[in-house]
N, C-alpha and C. Protein backbone atom coordinates (compact mmCIF):
# COMPACT_ATOMS: atom_id res chain seq x y z
N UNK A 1 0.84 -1.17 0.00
CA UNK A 1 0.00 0.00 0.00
C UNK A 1 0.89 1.25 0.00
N UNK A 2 0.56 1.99 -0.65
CA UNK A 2 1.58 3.54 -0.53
C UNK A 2 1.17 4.22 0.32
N UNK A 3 1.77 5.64 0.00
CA UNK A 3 1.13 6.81 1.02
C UNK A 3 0.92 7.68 0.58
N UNK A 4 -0.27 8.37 1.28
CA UNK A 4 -0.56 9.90 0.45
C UNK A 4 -0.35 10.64 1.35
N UNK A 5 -0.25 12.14 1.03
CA UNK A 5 -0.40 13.33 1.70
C UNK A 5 -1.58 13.86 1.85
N UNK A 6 -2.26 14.52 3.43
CA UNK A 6 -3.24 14.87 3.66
C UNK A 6 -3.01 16.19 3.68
N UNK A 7 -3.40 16.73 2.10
CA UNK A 7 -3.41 18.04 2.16
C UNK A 7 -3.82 19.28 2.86
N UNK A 8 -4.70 18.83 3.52
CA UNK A 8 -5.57 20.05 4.49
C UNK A 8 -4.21 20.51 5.76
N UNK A 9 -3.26 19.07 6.07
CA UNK A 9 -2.14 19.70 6.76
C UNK A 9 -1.12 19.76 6.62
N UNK A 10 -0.30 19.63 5.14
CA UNK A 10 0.83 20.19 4.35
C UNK A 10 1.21 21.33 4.46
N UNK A 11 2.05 21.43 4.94
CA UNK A 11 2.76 23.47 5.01
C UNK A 11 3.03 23.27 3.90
N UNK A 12 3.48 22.62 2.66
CA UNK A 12 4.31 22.81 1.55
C UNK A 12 5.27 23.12 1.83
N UNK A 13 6.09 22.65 3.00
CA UNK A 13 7.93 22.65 3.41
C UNK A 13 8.37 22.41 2.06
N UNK A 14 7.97 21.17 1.64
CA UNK A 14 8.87 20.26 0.60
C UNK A 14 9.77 19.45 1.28
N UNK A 15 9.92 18.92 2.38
CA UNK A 15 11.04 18.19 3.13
C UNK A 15 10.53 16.80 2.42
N UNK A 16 9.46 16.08 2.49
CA UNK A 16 9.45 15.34 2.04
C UNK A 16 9.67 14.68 0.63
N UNK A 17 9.54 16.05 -0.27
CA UNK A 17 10.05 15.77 -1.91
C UNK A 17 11.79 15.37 -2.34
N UNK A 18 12.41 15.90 -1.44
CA UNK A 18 14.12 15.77 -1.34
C UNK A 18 14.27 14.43 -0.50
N UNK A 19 13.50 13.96 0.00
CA UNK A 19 13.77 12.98 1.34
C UNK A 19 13.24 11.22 0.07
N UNK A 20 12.32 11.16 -0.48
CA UNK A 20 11.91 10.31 -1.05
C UNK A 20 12.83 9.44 -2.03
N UNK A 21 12.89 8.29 -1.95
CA UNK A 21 14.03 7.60 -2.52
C UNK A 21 13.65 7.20 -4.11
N UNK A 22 12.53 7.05 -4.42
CA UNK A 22 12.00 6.67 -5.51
C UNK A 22 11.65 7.93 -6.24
N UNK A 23 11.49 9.27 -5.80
CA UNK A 23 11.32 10.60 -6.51
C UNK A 23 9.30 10.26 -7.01
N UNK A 24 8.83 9.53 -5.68
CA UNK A 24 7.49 9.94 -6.01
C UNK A 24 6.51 10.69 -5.61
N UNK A 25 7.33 11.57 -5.06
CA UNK A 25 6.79 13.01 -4.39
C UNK A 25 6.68 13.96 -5.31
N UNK A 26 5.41 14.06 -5.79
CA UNK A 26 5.93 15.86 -6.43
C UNK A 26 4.98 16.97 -6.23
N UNK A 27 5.30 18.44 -6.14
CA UNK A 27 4.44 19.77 -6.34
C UNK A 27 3.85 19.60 -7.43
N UNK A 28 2.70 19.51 -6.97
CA UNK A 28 1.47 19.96 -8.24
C UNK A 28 0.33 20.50 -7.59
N UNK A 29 -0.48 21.19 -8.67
CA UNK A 29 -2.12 22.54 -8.37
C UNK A 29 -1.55 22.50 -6.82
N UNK A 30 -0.27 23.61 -6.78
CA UNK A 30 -0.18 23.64 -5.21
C UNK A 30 -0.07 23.37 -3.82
N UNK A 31 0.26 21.87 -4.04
CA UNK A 31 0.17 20.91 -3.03
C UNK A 31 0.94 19.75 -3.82
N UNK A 32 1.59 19.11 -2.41
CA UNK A 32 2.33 17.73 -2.84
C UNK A 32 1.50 16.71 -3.06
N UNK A 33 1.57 15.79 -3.96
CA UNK A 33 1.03 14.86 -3.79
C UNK A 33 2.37 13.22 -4.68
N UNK A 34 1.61 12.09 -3.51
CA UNK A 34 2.67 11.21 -3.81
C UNK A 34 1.76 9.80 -4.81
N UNK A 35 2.90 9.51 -5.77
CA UNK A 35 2.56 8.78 -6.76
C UNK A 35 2.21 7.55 -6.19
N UNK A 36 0.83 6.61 -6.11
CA UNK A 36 1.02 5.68 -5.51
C UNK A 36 1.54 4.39 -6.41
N UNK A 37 1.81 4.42 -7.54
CA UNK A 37 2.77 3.64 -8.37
C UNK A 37 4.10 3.65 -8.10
N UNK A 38 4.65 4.89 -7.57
CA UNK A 38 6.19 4.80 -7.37
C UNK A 38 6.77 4.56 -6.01
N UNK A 39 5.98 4.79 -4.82
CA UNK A 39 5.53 4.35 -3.96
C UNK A 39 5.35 3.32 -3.12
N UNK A 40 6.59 2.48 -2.53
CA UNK A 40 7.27 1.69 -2.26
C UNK A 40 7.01 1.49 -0.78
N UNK A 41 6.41 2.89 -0.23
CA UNK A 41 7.03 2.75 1.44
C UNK A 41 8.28 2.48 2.15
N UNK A 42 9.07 2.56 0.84
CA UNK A 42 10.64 2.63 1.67
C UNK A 42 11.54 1.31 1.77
N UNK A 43 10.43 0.23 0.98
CA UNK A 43 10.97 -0.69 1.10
C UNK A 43 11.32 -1.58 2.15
N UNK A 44 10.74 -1.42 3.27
CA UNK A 44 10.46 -2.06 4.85
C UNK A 44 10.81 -1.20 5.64
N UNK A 45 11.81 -0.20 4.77
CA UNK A 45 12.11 0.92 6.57
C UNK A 45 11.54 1.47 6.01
N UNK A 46 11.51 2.41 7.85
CA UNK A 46 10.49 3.43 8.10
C UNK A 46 10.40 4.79 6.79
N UNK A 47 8.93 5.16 6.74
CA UNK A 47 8.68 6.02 5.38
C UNK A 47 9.70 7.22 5.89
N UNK A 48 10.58 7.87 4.73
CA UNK A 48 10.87 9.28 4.91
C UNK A 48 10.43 10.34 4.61
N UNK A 49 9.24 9.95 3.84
CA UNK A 49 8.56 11.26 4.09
C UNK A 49 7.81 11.50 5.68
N UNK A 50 7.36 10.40 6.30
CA UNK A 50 6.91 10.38 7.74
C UNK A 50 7.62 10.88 8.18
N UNK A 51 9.21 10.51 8.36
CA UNK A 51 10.15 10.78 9.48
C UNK A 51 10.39 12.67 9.19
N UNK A 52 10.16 13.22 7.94
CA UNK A 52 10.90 14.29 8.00
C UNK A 52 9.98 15.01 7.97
N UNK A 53 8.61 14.80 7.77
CA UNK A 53 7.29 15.34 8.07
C UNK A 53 7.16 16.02 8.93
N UNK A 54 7.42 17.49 9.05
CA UNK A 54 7.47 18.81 10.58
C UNK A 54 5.99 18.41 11.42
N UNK A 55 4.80 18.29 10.36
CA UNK A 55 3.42 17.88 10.72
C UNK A 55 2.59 16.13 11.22
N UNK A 56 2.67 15.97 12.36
CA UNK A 56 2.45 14.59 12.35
C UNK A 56 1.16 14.18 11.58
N UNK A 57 1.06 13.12 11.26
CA UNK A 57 0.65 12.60 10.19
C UNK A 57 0.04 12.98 9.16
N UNK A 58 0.82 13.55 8.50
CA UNK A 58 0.38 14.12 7.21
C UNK A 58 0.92 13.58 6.29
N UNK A 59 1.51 12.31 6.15
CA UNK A 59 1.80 11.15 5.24
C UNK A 59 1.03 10.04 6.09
N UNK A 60 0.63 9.54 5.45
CA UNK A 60 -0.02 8.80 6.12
C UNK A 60 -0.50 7.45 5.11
N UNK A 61 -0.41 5.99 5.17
CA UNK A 61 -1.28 5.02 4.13
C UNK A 61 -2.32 5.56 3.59
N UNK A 62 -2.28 5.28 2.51
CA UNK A 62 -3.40 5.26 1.24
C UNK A 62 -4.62 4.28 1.40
């Protein structure tokens, strides 16, 4: 299962677009949103967009 971003509590840092290993984070209509095709979850470790997320859970499973 991937993860999305819950836009209503995105600052639009962008910490999580630089942090993503697969580059399936991206800015678009103003808000991040993550590809759930590219979207791996990190591959068993912990998500980095979670960890670098200033806002708690605002990555969160899809």
């Amino acid at each position: 299962m991937a993860y999305k971003i819950v836009t209503s509590s995105c600052t639009v840092c962008g910490a999580c677009e630089f942090e993503c290993p697969n580059a399936a984070i991206k800015f678009k209509n103003d808000t991040y949103k993550i590809d759930p095709v590219k979207c791996t979850e990190c591959d068993g470790d912990a998500p980095k967009c979670v960890a670098v997320c200033p806002v708690p859970k605002t990555c969160i499973p899809a």
